[in-house]
C-alpha atoms as a PDB file:
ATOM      1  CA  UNK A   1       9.851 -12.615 -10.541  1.00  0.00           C
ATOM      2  CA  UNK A   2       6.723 -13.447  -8.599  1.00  0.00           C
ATOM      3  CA  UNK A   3       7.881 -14.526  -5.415  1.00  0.00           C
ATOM      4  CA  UNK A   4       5.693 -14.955  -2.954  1.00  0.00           C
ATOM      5  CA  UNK A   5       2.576 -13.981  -4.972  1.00  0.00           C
ATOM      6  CA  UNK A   6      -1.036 -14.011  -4.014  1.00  0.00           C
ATOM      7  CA  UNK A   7      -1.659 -16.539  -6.912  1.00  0.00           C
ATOM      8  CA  UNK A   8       0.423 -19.253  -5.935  1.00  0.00           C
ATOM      9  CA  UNK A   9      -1.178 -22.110  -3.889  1.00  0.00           C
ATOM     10  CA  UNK A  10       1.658 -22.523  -1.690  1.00  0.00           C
ATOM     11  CA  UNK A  11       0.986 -18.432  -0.150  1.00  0.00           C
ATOM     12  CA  UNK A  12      -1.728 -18.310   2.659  1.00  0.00           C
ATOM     13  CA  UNK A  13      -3.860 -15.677   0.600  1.00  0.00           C
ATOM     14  CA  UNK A  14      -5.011 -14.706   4.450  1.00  0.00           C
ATOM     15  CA  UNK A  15      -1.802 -13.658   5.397  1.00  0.00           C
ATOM     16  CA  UNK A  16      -1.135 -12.090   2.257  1.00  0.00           C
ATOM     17  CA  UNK A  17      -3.772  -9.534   2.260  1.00  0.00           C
ATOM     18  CA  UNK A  18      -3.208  -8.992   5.667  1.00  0.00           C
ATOM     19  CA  UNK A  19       0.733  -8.085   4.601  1.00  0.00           C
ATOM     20  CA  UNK A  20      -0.974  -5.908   1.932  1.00  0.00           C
ATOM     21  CA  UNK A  21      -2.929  -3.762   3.822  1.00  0.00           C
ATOM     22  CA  UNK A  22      -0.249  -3.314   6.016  1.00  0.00           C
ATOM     23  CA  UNK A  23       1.813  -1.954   3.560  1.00  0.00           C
ATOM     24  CA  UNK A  24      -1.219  -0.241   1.872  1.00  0.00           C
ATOM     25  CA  UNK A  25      -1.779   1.513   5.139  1.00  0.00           C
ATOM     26  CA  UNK A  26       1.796   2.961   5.773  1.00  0.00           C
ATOM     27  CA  UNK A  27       1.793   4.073   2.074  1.00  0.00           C
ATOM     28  CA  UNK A  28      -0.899   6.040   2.464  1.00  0.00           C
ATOM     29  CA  UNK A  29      -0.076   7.386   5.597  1.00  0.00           C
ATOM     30  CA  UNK A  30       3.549   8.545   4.255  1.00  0.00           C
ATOM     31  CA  UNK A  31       1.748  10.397   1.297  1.00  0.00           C
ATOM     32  CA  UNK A  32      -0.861  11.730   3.630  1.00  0.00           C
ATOM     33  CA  UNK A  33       1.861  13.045   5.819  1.00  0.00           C
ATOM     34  CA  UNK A  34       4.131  14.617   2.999  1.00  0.00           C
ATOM     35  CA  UNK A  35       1.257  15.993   1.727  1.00  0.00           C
ATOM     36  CA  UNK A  36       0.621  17.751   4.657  1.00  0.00           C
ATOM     37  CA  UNK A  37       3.889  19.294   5.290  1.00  0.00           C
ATOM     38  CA  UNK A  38       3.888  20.390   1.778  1.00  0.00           C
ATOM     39  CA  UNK A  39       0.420  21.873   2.207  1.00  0.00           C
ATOM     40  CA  UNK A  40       1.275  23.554   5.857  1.00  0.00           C
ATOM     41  CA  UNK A  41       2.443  26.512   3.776  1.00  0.00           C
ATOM     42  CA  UNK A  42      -0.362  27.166   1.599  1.00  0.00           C
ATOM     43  CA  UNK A  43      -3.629  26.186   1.853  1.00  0.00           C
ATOM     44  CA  UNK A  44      -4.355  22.213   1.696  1.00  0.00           C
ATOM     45  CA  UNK A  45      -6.758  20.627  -0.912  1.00  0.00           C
ATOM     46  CA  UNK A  46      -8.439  18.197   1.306  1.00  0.00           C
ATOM     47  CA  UNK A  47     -10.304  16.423  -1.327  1.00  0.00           C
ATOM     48  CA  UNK A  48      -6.642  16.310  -3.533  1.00  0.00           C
ATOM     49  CA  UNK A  49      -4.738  14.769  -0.683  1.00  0.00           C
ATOM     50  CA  UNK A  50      -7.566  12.252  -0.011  1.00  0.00           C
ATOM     51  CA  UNK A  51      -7.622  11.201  -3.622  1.00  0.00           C
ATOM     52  CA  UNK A  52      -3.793  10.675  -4.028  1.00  0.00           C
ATOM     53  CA  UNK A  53      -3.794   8.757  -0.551  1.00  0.00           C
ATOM     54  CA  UNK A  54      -6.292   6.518  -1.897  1.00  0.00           C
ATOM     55  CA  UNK A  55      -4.439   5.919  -5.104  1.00  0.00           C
ATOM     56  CA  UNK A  56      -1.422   5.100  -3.602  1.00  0.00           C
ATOM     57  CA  UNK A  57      -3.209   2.803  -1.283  1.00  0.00           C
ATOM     58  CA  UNK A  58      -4.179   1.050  -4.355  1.00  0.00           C
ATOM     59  CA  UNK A  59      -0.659   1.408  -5.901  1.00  0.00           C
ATOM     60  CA  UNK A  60       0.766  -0.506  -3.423  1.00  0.00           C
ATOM     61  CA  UNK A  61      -1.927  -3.652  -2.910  1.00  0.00           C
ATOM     62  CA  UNK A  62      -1.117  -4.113  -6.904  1.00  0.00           C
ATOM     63  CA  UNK A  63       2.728  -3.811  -6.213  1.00  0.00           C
ATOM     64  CA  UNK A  64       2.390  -6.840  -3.610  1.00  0.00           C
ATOM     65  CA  UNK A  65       1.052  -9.106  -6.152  1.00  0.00           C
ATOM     66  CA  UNK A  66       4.387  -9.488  -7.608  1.00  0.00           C
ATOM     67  CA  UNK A  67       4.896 -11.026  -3.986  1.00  0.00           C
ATOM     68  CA  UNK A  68       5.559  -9.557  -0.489  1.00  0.00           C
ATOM     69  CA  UNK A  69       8.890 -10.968   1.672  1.00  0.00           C
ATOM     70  CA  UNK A  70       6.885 -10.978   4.879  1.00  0.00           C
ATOM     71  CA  UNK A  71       5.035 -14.190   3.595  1.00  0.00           C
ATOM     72  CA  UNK A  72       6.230 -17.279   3.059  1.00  0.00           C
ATOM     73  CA  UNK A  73       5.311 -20.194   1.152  1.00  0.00           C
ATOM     74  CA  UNK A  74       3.484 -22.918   2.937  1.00  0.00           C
END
């Protein structure tokens, strides 16, 4: 179930959070974007697409502690 988790001492925790953010980044930058679209028709609430970016940002760094494929065990 936890593969390649950020709590086992065989995963470089360096390389882990650097997956993370990866992923954290492209998350947010897929809601961003949908948001936008969705928003190029009626007005956009900055501060409402800023705040769901940022959660699911956050959303995915806690889905990669159940592990993240790009890293491997030592």
């Amino acid at each position: 179930m936890f593969k390649n988790t950020v709590f086992k001492a065989s995963v470089d925790t360096k390389q882990w959070f650097k997956a993370a953010g990866i992923r954290a980044v492209k998350t947010m930058a897929q809601v961003a974007g949908s948001m936008l679209v969705i928003g190029a028709f009626n007005e956009t609430a900055w501060s409402i697409m800023l705040q769901t970016t940022l959660v699911a940002g956050l959303a995915s760094v806690l889905t990669s502690i159940a592990g993240i494929p790009e890293v491997g065990e030592k």
